[in-house]
C-alpha atoms as a PDB file:
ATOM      1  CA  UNK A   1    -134.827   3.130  21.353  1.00  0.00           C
ATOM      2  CA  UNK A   2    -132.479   6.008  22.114  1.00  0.00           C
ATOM      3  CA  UNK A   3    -131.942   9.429  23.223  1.00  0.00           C
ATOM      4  CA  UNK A   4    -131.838  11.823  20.359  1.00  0.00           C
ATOM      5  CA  UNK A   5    -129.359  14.327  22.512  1.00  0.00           C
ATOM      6  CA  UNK A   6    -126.150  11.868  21.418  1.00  0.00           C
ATOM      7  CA  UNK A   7    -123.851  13.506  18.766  1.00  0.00           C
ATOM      8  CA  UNK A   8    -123.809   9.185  17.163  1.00  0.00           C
ATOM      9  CA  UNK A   9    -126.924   7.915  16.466  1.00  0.00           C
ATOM     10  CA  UNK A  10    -127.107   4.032  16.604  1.00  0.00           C
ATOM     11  CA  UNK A  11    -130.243   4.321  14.601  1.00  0.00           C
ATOM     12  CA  UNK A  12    -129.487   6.432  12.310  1.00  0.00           C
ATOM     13  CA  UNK A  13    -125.561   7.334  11.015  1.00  0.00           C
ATOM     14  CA  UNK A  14    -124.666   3.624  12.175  1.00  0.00           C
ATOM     15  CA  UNK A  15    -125.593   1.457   9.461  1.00  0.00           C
ATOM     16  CA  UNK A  16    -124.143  -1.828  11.358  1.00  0.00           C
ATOM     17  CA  UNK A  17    -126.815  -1.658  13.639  1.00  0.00           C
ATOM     18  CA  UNK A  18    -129.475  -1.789  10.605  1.00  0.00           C
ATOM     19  CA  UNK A  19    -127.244  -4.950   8.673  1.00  0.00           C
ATOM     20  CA  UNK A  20    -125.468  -6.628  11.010  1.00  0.00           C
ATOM     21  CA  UNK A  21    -128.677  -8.139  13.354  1.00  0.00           C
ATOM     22  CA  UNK A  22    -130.713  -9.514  10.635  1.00  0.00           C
ATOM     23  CA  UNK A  23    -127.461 -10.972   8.746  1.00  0.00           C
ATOM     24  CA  UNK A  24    -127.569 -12.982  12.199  1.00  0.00           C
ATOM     25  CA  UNK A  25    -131.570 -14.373  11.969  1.00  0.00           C
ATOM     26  CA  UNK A  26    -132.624 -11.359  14.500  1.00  0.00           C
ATOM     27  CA  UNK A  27    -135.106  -8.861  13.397  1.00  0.00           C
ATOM     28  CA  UNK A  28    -133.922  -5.387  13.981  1.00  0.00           C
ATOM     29  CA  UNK A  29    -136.423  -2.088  14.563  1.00  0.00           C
ATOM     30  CA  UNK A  30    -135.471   1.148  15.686  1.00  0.00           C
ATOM     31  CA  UNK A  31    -138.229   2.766  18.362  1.00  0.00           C
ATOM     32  CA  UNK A  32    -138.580   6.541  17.983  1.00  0.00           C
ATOM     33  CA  UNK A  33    -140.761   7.468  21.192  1.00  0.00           C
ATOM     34  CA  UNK A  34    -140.458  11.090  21.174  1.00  0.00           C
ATOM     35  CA  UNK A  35    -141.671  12.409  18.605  1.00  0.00           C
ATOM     36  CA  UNK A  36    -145.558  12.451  19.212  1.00  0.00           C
ATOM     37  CA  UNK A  37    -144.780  14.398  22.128  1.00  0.00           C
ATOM     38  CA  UNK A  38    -146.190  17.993  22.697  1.00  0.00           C
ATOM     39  CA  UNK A  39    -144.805  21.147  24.360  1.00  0.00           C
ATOM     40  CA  UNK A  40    -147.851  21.533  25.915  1.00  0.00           C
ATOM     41  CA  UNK A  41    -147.769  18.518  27.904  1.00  0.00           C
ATOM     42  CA  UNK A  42    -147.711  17.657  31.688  1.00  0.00           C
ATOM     43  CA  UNK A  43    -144.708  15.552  32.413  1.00  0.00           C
ATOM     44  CA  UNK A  44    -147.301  12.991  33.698  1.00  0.00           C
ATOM     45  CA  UNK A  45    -148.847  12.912  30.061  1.00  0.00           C
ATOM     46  CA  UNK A  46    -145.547  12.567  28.251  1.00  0.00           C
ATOM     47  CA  UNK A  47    -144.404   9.428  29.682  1.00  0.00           C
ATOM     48  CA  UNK A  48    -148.191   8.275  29.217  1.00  0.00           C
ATOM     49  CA  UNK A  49    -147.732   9.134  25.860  1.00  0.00           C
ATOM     50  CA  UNK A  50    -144.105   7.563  25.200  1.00  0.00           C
ATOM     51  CA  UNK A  51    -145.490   4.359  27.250  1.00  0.00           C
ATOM     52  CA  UNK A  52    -148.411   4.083  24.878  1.00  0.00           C
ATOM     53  CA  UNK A  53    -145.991   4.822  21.555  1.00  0.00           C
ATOM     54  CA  UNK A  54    -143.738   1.703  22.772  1.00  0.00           C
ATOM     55  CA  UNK A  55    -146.672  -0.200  23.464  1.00  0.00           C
ATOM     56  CA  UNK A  56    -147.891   0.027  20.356  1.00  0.00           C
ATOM     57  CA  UNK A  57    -144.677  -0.735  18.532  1.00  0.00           C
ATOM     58  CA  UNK A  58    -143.805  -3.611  20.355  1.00  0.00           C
ATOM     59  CA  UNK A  59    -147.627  -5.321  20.528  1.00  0.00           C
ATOM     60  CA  UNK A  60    -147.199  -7.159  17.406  1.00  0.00           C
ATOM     61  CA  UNK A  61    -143.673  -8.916  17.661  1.00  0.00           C
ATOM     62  CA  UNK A  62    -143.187 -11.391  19.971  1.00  0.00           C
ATOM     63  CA  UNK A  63    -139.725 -12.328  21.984  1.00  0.00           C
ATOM     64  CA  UNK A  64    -139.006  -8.651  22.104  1.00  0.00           C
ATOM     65  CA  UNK A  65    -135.258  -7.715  23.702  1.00  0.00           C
ATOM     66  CA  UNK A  66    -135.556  -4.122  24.311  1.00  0.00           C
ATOM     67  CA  UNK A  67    -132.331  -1.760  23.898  1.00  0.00           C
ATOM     68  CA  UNK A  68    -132.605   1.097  25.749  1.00  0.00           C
ATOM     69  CA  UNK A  69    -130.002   4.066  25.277  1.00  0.00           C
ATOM     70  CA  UNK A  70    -130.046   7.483  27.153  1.00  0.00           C
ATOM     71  CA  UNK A  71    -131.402   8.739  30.368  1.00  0.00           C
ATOM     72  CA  UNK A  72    -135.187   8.955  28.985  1.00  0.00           C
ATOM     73  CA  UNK A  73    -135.166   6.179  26.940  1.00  0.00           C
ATOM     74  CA  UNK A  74    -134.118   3.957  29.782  1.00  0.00           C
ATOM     75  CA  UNK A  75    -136.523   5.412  32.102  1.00  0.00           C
ATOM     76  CA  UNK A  76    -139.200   4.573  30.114  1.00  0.00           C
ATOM     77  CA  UNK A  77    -137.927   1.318  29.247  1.00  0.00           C
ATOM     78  CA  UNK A  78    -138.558   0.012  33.012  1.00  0.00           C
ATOM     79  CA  UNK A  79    -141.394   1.546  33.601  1.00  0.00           C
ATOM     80  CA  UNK A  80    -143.099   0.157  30.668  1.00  0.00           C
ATOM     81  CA  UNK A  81    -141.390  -3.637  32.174  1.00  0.00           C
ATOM     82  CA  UNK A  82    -144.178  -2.956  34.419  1.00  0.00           C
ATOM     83  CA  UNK A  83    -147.012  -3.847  33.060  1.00  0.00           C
ATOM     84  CA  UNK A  84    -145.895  -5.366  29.861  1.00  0.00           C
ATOM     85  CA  UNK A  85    -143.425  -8.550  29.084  1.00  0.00           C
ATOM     86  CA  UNK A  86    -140.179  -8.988  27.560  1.00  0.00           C
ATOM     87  CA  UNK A  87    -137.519 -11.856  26.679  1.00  0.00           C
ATOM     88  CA  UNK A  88    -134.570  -9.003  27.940  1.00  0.00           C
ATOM     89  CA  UNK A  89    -133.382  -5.829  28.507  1.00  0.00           C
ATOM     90  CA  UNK A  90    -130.439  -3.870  28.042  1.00  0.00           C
ATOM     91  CA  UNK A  91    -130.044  -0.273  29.287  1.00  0.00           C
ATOM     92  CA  UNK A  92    -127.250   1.890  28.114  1.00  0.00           C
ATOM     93  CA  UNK A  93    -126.494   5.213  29.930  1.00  0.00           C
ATOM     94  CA  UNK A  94    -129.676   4.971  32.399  1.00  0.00           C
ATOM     95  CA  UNK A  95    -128.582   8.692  33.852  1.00  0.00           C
ATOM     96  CA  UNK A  96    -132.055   9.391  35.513  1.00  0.00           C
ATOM     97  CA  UNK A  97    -132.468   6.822  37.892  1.00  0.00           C
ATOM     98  CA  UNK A  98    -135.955   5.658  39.330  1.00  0.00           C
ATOM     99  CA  UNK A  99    -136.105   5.040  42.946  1.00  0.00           C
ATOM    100  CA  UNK A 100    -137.378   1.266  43.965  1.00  0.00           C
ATOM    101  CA  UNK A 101    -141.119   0.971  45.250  1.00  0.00           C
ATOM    102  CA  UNK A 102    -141.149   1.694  48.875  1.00  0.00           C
ATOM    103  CA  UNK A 103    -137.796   3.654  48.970  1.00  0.00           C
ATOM    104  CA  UNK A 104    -136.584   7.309  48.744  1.00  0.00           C
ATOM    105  CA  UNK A 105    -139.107   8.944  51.283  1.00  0.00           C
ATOM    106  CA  UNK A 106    -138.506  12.498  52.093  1.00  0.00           C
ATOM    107  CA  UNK A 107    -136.249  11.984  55.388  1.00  0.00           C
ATOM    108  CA  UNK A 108    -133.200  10.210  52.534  1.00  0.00           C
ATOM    109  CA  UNK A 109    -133.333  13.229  50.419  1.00  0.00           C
ATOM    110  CA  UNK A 110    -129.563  13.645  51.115  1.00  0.00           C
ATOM    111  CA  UNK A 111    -128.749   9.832  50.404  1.00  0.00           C
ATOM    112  CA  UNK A 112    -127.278   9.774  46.633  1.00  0.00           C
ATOM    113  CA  UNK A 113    -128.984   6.222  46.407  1.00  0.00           C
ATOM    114  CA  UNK A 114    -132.426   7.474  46.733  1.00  0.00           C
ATOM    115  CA  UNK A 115    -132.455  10.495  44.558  1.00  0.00           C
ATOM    116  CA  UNK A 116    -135.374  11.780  42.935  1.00  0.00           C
ATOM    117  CA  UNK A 117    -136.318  11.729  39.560  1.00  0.00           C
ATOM    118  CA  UNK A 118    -136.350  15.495  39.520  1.00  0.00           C
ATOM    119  CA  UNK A 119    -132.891  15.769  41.395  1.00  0.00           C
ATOM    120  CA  UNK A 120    -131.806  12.984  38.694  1.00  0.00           C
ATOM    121  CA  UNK A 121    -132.970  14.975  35.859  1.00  0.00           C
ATOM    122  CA  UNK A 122    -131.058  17.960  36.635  1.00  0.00           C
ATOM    123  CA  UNK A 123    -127.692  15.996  37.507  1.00  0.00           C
ATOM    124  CA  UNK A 124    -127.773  14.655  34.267  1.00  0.00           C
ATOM    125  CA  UNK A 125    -128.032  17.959  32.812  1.00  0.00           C
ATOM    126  CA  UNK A 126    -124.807  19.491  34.093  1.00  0.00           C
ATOM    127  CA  UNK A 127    -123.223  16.142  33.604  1.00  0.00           C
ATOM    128  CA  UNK A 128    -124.238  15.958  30.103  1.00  0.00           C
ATOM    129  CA  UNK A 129    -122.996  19.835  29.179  1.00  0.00           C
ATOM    130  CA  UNK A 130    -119.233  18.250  29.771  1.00  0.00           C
ATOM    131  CA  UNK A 131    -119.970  14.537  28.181  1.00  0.00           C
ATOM    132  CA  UNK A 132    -118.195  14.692  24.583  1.00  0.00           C
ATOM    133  CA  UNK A 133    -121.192  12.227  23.824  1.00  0.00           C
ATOM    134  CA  UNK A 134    -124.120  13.976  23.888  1.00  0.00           C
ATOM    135  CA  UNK A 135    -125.150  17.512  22.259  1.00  0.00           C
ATOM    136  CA  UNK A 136    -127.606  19.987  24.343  1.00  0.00           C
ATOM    137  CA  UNK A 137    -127.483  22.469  21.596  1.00  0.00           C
ATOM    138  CA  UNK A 138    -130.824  24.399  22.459  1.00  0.00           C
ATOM    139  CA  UNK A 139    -132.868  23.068  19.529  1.00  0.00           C
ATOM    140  CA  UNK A 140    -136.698  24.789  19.018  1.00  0.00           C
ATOM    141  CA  UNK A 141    -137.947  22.237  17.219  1.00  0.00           C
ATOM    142  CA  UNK A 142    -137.826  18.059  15.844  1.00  0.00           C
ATOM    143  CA  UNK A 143    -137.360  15.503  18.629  1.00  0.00           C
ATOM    144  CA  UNK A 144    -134.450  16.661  20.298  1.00  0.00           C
ATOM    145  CA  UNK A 145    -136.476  19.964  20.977  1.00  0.00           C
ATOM    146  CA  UNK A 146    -139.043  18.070  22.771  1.00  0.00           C
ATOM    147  CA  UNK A 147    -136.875  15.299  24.399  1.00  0.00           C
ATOM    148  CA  UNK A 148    -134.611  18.658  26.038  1.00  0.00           C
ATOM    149  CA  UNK A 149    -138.509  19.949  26.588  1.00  0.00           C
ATOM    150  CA  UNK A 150    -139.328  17.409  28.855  1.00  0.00           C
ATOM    151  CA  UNK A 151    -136.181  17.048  30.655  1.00  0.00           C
ATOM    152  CA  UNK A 152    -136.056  20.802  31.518  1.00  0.00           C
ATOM    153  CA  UNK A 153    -139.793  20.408  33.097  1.00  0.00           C
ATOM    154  CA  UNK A 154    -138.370  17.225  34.842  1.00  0.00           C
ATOM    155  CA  UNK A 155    -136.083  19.577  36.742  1.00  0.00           C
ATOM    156  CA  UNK A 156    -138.928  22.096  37.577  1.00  0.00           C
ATOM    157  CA  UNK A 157    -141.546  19.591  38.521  1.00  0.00           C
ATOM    158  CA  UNK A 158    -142.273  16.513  40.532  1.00  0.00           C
ATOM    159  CA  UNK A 159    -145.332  15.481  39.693  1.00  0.00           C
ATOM    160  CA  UNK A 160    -143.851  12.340  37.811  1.00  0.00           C
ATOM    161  CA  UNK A 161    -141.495  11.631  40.868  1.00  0.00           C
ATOM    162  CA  UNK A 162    -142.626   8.102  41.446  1.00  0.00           C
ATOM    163  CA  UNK A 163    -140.892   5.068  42.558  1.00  0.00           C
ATOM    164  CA  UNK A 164    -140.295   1.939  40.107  1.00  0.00           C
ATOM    165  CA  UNK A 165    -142.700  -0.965  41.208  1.00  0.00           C
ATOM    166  CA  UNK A 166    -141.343  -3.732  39.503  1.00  0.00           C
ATOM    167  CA  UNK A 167    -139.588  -6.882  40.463  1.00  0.00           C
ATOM    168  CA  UNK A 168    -135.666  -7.420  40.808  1.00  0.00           C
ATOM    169  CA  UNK A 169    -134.754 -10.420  38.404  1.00  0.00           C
ATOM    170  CA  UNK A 170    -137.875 -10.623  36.229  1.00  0.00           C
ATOM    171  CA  UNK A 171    -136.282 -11.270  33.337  1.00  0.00           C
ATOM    172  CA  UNK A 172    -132.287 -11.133  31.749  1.00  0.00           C
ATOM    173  CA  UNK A 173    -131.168  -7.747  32.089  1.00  0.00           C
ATOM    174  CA  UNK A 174    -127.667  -5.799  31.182  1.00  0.00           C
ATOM    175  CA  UNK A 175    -126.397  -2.132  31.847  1.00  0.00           C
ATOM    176  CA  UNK A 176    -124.032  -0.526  29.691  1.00  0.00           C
ATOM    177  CA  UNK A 177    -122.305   3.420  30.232  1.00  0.00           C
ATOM    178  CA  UNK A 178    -120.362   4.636  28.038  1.00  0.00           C
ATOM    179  CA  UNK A 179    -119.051   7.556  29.632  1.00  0.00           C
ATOM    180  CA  UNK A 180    -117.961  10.021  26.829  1.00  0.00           C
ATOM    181  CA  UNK A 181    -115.978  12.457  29.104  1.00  0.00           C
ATOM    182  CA  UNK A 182    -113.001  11.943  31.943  1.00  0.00           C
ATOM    183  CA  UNK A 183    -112.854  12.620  35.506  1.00  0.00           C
ATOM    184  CA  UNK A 184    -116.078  13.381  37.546  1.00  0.00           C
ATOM    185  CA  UNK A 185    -118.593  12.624  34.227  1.00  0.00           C
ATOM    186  CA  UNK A 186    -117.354   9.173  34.107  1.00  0.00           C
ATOM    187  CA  UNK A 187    -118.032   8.163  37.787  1.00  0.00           C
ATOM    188  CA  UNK A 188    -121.579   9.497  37.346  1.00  0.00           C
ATOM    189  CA  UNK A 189    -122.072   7.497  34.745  1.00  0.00           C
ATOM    190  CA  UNK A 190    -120.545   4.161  36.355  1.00  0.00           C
ATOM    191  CA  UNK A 191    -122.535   5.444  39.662  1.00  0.00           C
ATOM    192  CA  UNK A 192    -125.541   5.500  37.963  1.00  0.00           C
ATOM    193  CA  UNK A 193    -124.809   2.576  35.608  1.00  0.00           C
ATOM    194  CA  UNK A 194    -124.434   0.574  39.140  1.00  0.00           C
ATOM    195  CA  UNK A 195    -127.205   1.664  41.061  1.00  0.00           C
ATOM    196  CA  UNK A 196    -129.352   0.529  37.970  1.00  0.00           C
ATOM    197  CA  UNK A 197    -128.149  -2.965  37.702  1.00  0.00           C
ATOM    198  CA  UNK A 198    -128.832  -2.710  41.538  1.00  0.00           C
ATOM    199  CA  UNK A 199    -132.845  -2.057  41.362  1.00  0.00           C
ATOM    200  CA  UNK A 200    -132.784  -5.523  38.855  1.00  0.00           C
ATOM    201  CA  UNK A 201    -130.948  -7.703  40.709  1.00  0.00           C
ATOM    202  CA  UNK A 202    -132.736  -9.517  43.737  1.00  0.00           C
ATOM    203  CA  UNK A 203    -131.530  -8.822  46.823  1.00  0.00           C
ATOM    204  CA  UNK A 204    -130.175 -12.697  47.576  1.00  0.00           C
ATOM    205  CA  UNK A 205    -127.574 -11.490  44.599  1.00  0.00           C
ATOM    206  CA  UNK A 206    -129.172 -14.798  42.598  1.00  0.00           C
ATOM    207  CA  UNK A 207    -132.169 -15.518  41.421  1.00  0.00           C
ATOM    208  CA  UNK A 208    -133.228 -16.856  37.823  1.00  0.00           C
ATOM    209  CA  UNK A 209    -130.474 -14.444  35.881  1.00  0.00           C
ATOM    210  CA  UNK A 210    -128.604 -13.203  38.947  1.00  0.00           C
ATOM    211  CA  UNK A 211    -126.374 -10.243  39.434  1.00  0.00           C
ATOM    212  CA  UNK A 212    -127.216  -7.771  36.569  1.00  0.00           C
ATOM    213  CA  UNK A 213    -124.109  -7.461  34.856  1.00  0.00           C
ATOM    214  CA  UNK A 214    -122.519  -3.774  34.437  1.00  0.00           C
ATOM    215  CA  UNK A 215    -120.111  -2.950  31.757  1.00  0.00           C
ATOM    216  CA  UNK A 216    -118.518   0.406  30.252  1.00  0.00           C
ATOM    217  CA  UNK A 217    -118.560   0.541  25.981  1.00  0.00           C
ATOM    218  CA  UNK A 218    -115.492   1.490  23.939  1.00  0.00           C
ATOM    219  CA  UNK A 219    -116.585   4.666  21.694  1.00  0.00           C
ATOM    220  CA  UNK A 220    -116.552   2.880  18.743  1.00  0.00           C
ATOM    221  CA  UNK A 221    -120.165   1.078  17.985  1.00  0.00           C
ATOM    222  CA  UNK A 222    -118.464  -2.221  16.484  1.00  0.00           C
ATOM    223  CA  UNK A 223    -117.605  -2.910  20.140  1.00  0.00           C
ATOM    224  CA  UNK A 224    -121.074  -2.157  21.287  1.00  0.00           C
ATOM    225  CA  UNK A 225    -123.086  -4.164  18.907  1.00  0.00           C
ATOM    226  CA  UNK A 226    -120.698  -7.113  19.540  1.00  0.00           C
ATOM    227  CA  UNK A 227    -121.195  -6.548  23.508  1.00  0.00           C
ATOM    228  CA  UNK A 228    -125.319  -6.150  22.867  1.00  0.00           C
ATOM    229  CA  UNK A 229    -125.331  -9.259  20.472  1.00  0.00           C
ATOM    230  CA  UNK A 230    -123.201 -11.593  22.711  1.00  0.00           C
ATOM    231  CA  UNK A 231    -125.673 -10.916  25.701  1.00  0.00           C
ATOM    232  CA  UNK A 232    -128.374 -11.787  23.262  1.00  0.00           C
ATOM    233  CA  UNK A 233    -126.818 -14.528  22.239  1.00  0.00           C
ATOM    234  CA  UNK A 234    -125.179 -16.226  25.344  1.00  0.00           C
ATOM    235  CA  UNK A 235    -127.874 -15.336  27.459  1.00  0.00           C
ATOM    236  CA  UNK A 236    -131.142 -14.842  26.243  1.00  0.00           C
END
């Protein structure tokens, strides 16, 4: 499931990803979650909507590892580990970055470590204009239209802004950033790439799986299916 702002789909132009995982005995499905949303919809309503979508795509397979790639499709990625299971999870680029339950009240609105989804949103925004991955070409229509729809009423409205309630260490997880630009860009990805692996990892640093592993990708996607596939393979 990924973002449809980056200029290299791994869905789409990248036929390895399609080949290479059932040449190895693993069934492969791409997750398109954005495109039953509407224009007219309440931020609140989206997610509802992209929560039910993966829902109902995942219901009927079993043993499901989850690949999550851009800020939104990460996002909804953990909050969907809320309330339903899966063998792993691996969450590339998570540039929005939910606040735990309980944390982030109004008095740490200046602490970078408890930033709101809305602040979050529009980060990522002015990071992503500079990242040589991703494209914000205004588009007024398909699924990158409505993915840039929702991000832009992210930035004007907090109704959504709600913590993650889920528990550190529930099941194997891995963060991945790729980066895509030099300077500033990258640390925001790392920043947020870390903070991330921070909300899954249990606070004794052990646990069943441990510390969540974070790791930046090369550019080119050989690297990053071999990185996605060992994790699958070593650890889940």
């Amino acid at each position: 499931m990924e973002s449809t702002l980056y200029r290299d789909s791994w869905s789409q132009s990248s036929r390895p990803f399609v080949s290479t995982f059932p040449n190895r005995g693993i069934h492969f499905l791409s997750i398109d979650v954005f495109s039953g949303l509407s224009s007219s919809s309440t931020v609140s309503e989206s997610f509802s909507q992209m929560h039910s979508e993966l829902a109902n795509d995942l219901s009927t397979h079993a043993d499901v590892v989850l690949v999550a790639r851009g800020p939104l499709p990460c996002l909804v990625a953990q909050f969907y580990l809320e309330s339903f299971p899966l063998s792993g999870l691996i969450l590339v680029d998570p540039l929005i970055v939910p606040r735990r339950d309980g944390t982030g009240d109004d008095d740490d609105d200046d602490d970078d470590d408890e930033r709101s989804l809305q602040s979050s949103a529009q980060t990522f925004m002015e990071i992503a204009s500079k990242a040589d991955c991703f494209d914000l070409n205004n588009e007024t229509s398909g699924n990158k239209g409505e993915e840039t729809n929702l991000l832009d009423k992210m930035q004007h409205n907090s109704e959504f802004d709600r913590s993650l309630k889920l528990e550190a260490g529930a099941i194997p997880v891995k963060v991945l950033y790729t980066g895509g630009a030099v300077g500033h860009e990258t640390k925001e990805f790392r920043r947020c790439a870390e903070q991330t692996a921070s909300c899954h990892t249990p606070e004794d640093g052990t646990g069943l799986w441990g510390e969540v592993a974070v790791e930046q990708l090369e550019t080119d996607n050989d690297t990053a299916l071999e990185t996605i596939y060992s994790f699958h393979d070593e650890i889940i």
